[in-house]
C-alpha atoms as a PDB file:
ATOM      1  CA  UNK A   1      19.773 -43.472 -55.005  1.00  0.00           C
ATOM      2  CA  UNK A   2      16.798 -41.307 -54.166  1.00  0.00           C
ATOM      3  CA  UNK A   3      13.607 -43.688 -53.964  1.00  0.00           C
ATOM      4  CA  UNK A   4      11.764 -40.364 -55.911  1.00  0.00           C
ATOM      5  CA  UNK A   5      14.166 -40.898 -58.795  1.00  0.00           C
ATOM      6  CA  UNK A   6      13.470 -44.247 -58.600  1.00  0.00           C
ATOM      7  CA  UNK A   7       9.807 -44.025 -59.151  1.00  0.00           C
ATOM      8  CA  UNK A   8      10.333 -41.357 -62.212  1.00  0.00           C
ATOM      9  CA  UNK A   9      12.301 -43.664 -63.963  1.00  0.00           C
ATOM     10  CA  UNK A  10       9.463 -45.865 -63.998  1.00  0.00           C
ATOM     11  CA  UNK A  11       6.566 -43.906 -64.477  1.00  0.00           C
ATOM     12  CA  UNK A  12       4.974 -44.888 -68.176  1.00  0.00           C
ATOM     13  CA  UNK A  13       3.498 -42.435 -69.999  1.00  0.00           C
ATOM     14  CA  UNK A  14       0.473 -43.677 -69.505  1.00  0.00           C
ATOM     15  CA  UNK A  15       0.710 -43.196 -65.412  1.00  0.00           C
ATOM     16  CA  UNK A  16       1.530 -39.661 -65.809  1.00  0.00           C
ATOM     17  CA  UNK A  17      -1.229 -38.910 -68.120  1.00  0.00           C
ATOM     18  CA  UNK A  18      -3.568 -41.089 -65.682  1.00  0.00           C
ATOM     19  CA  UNK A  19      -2.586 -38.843 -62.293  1.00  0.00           C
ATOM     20  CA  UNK A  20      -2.758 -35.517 -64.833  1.00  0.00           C
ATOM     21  CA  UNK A  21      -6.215 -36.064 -65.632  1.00  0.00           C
ATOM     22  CA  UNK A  22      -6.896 -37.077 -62.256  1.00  0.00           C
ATOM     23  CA  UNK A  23      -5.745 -33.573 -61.050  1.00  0.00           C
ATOM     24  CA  UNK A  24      -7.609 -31.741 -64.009  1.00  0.00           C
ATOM     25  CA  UNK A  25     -10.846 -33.796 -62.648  1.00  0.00           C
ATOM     26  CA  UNK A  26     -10.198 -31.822 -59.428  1.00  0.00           C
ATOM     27  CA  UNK A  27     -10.174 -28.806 -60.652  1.00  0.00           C
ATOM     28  CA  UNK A  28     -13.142 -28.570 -63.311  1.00  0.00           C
ATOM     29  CA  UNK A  29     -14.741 -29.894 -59.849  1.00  0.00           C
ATOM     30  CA  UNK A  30     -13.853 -27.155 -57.603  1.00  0.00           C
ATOM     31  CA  UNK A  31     -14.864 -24.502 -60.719  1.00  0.00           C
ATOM     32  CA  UNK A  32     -18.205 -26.044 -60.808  1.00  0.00           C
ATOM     33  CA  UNK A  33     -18.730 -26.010 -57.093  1.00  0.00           C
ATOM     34  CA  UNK A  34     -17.515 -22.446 -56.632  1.00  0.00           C
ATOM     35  CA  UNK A  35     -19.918 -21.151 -59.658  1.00  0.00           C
ATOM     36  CA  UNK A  36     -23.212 -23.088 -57.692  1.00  0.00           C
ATOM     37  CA  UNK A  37     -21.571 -21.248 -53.848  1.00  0.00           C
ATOM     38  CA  UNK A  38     -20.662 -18.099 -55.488  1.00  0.00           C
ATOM     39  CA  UNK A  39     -22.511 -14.751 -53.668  1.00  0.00           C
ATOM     40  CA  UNK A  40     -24.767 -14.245 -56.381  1.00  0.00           C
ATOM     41  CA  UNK A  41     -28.170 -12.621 -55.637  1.00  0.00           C
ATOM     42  CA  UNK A  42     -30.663 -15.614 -55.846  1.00  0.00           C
ATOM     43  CA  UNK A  43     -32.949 -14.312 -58.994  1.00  0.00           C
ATOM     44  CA  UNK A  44     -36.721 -14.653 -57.838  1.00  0.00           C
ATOM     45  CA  UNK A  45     -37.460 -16.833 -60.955  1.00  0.00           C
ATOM     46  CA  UNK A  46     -35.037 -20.004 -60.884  1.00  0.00           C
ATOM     47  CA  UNK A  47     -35.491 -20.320 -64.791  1.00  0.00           C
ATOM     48  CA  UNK A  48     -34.757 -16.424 -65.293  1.00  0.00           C
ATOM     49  CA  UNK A  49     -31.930 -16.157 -68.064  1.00  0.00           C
ATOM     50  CA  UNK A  50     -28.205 -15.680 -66.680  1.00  0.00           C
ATOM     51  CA  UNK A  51     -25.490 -14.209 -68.403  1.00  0.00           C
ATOM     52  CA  UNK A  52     -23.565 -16.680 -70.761  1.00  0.00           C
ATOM     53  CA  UNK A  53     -20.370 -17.472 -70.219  1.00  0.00           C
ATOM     54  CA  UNK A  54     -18.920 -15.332 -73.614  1.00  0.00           C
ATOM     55  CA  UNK A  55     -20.551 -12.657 -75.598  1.00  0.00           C
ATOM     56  CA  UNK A  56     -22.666 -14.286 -78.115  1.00  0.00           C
ATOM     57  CA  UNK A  57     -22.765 -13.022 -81.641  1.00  0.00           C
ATOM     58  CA  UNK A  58     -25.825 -15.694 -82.376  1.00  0.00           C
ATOM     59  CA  UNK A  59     -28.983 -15.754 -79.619  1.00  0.00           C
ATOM     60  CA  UNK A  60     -29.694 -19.498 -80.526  1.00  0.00           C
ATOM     61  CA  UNK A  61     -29.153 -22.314 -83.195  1.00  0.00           C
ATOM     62  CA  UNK A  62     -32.088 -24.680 -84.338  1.00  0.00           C
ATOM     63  CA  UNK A  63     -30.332 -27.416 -85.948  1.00  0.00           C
ATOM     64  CA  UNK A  64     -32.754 -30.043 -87.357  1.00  0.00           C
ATOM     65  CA  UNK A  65     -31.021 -33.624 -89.282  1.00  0.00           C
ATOM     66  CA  UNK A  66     -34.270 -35.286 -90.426  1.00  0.00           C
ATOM     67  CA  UNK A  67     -32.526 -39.134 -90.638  1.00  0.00           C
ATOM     68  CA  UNK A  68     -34.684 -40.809 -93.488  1.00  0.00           C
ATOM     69  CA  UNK A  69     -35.188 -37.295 -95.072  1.00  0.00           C
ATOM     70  CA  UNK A  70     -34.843 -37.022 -98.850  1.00  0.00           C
ATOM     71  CA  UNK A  71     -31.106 -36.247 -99.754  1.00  0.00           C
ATOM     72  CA  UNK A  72     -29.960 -32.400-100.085  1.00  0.00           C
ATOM     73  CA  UNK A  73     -29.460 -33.359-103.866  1.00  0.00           C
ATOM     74  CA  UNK A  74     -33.094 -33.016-104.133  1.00  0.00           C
ATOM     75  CA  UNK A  75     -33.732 -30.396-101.944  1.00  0.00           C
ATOM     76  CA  UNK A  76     -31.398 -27.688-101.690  1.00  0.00           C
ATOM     77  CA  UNK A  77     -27.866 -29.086-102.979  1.00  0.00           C
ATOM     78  CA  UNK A  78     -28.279 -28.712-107.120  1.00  0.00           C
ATOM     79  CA  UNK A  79     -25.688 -30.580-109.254  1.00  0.00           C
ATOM     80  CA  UNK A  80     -26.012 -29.750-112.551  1.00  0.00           C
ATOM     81  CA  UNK A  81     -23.422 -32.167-113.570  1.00  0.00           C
ATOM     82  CA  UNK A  82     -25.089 -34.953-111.821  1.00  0.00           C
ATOM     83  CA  UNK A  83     -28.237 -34.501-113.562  1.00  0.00           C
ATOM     84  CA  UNK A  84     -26.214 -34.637-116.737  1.00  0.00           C
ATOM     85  CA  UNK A  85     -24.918 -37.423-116.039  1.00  0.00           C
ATOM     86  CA  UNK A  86     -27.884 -39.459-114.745  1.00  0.00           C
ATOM     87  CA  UNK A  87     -28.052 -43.533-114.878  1.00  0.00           C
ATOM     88  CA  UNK A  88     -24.133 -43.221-116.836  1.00  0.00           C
ATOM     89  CA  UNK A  89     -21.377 -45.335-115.301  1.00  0.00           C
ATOM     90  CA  UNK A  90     -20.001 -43.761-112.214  1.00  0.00           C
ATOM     91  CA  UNK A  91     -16.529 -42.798-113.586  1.00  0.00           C
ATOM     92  CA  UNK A  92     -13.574 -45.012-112.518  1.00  0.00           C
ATOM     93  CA  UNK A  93     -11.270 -42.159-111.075  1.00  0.00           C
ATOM     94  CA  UNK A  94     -14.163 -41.919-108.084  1.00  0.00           C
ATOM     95  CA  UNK A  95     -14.406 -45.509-107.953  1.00  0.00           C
ATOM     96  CA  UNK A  96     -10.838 -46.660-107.143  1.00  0.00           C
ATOM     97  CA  UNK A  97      -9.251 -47.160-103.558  1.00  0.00           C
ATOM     98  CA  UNK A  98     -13.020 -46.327-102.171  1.00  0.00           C
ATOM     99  CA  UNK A  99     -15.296 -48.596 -99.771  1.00  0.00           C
ATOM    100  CA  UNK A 100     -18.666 -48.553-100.826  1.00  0.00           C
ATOM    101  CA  UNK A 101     -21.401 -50.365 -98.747  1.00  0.00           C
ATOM    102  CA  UNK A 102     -24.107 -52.400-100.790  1.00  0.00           C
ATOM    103  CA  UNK A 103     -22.386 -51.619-104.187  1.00  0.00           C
ATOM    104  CA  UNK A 104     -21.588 -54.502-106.240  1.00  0.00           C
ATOM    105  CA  UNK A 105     -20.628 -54.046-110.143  1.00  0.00           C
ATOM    106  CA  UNK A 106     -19.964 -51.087-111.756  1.00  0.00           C
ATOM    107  CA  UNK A 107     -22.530 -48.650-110.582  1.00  0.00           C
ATOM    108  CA  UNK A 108     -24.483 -46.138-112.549  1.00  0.00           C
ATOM    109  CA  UNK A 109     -25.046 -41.903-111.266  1.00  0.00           C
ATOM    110  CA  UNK A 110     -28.438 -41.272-110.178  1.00  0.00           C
ATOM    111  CA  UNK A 111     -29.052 -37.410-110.816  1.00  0.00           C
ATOM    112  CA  UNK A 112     -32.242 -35.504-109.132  1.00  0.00           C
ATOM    113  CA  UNK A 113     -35.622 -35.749-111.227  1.00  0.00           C
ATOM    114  CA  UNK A 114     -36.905 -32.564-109.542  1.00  0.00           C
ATOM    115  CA  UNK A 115     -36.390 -29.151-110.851  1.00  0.00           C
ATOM    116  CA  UNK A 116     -34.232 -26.455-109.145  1.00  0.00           C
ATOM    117  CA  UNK A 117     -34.262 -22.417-109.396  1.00  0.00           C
ATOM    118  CA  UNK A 118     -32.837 -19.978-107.537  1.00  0.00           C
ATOM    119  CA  UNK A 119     -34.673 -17.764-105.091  1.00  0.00           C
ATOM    120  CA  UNK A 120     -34.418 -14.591-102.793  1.00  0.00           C
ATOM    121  CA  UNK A 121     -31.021 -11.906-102.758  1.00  0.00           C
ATOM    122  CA  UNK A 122     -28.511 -14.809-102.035  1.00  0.00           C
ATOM    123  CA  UNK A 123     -29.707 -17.003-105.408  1.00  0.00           C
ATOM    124  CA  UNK A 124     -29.811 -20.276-102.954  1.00  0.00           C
ATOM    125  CA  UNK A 125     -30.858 -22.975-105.243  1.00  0.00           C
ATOM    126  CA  UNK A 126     -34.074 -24.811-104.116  1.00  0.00           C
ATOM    127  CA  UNK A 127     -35.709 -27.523-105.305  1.00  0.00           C
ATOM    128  CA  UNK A 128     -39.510 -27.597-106.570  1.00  0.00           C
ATOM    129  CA  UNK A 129     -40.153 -30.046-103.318  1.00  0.00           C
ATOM    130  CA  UNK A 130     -40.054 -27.093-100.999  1.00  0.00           C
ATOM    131  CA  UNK A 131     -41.963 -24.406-102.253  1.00  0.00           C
ATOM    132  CA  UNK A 132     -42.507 -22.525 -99.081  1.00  0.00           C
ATOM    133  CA  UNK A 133     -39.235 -22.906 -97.944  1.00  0.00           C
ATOM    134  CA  UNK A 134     -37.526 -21.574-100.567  1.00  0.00           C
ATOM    135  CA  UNK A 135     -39.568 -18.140 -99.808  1.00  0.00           C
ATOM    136  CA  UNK A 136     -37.151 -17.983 -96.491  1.00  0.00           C
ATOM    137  CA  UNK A 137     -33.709 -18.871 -97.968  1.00  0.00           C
ATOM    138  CA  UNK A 138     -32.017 -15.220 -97.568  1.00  0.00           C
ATOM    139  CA  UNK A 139     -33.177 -16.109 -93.742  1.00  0.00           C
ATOM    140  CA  UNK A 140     -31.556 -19.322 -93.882  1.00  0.00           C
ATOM    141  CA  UNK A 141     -27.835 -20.676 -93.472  1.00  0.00           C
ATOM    142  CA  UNK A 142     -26.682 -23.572 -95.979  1.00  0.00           C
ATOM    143  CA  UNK A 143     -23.782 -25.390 -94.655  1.00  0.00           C
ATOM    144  CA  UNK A 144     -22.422 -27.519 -98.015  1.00  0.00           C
ATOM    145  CA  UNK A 145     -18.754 -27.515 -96.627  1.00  0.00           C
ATOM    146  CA  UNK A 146     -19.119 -30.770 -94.101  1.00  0.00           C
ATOM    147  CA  UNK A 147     -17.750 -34.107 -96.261  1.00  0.00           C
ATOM    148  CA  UNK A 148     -16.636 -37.838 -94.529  1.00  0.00           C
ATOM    149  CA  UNK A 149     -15.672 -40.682 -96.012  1.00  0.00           C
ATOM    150  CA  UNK A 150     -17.629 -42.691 -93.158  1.00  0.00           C
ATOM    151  CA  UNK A 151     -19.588 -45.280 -96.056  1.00  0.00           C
ATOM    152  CA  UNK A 152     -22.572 -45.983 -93.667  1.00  0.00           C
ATOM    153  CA  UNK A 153     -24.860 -43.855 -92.549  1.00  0.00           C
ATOM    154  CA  UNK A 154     -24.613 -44.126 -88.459  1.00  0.00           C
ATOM    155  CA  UNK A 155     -21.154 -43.352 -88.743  1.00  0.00           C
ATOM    156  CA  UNK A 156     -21.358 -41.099 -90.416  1.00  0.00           C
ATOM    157  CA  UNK A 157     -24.200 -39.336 -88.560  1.00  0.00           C
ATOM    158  CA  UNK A 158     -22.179 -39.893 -85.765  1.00  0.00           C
ATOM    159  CA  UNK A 159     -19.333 -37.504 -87.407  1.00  0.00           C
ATOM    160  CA  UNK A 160     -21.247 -35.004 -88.376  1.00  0.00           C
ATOM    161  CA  UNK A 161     -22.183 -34.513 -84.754  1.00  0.00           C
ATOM    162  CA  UNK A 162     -18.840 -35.358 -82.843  1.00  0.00           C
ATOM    163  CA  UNK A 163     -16.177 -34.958 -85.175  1.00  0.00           C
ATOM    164  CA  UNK A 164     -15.553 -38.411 -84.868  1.00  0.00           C
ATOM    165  CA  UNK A 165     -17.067 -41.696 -86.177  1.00  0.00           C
ATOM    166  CA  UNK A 166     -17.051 -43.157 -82.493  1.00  0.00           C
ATOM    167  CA  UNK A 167     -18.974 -42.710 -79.681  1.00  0.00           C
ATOM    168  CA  UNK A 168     -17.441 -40.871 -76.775  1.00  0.00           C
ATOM    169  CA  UNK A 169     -16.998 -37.479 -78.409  1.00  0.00           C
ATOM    170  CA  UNK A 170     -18.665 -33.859 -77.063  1.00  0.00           C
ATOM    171  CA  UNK A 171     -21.937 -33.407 -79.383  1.00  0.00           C
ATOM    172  CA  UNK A 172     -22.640 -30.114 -82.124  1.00  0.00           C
ATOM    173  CA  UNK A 173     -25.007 -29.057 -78.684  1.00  0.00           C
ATOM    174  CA  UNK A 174     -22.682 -29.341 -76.471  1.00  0.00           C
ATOM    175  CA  UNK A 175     -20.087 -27.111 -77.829  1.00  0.00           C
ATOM    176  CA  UNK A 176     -22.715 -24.849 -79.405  1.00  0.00           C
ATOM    177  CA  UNK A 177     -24.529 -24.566 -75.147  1.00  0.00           C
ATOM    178  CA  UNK A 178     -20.451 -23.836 -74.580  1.00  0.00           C
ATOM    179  CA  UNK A 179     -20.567 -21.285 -76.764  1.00  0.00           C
ATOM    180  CA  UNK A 180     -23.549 -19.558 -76.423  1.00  0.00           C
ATOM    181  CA  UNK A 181     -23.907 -19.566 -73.170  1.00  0.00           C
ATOM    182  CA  UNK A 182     -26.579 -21.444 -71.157  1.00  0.00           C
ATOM    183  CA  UNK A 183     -29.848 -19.148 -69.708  1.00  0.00           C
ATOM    184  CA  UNK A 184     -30.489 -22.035 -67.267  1.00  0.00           C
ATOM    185  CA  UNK A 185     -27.850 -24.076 -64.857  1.00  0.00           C
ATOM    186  CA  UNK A 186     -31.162 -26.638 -64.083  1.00  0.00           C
ATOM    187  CA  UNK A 187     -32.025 -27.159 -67.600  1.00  0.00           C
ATOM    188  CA  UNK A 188     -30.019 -28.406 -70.329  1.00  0.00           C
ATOM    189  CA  UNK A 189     -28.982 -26.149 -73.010  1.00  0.00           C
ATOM    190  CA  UNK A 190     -29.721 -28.507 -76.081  1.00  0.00           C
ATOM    191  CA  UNK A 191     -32.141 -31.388 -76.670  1.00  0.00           C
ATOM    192  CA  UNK A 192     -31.693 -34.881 -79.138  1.00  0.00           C
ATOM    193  CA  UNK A 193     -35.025 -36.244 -79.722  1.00  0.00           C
END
């Protein structure tokens, strides 16, 4: 018996998939050292824009999560029905098989006490809290699609920017810089503060 035929047969999956990503390693290395010894023309300003890696259809994304903000319920998110139903027993249909953190009883719906209208071409609703804002809102992009059932907040935080509720995953930034393009290979492309 071949001693090659020998090792396959006892190769895990986990081996293979350990010298594969070895081998990818190599080569996402050798693309980032030929990009930095490419025969560009050195631009005279080292933190002049470059060309990003795909045509963009956006030039840049702010993105601002204000942790310890007031909830969008009060701010931009209306729910009529929640208001309606303010300080009545939470029904039992959204109450069974759920994990709830701090909850213990049967707990009552807490509605918005602020007032909401609509505003600019797009009818966004806004709440009476941001009165200046809600001049802008045809200029602005609402995003009510995103849902987890992460119960805690840094979890949950933590999903909203990875896409998972653990730590190890590539941020909103990074795939947005990916995206986008970077105007500086010194300089990262997005910023947590």
């Amino acid at each position: 018996m071949y001693p090659e035929f020998h090792l396959a047969r006892h190769q895990t999956r986990r081996t293979f998939l350990r010298q594969c990503q070895t081998g990818l390693g190599a080569l996402a290395l050798a693309e980032l050292l030929g990009v930095s010894a490419s025969a560009q023309p050195r631009p005279t300003n080292p933190l002049a824009p470059r060309p990003p890696h795909f045509p963009p259809k956006a030039k840049s994304v702010i993105y601002l999560h204000m942790s310890g903000a007031p909830p969008q319920q009060e701010l931009f998110d209306y729910k009529p029905k929640l208001v309606e139903l303010n300080m009545k027993p939470c029904p039992d249909e959204l109450l069974k098989n759920q994990r709830f953190a701090f909850i213990k009883g049967h707990p009552k719906l807490l509605g918005t006490p602020y007032k909401f209208k609509q505003h600019g071409q797009s009818g966004a609703w806004v709440s009476e809290l941001l009165p200046n804002l809600s001049q802008h809102v045809d200029e602005l992009a609402f995003v009510k699609s995103m849902w987890t059932d992460q119960f805690n907040h840094a979890p949950a935080e933590l999903f909203l920017y990875t896409g998972s509720p653990r730590n190890g995953g590539a941020a909103m930034g990074s795939w947005i810089t990916y995206g986008l393009g970077s105007e500086s290979q010194d300089l990262p492309g997005f910023v947590v503060l």
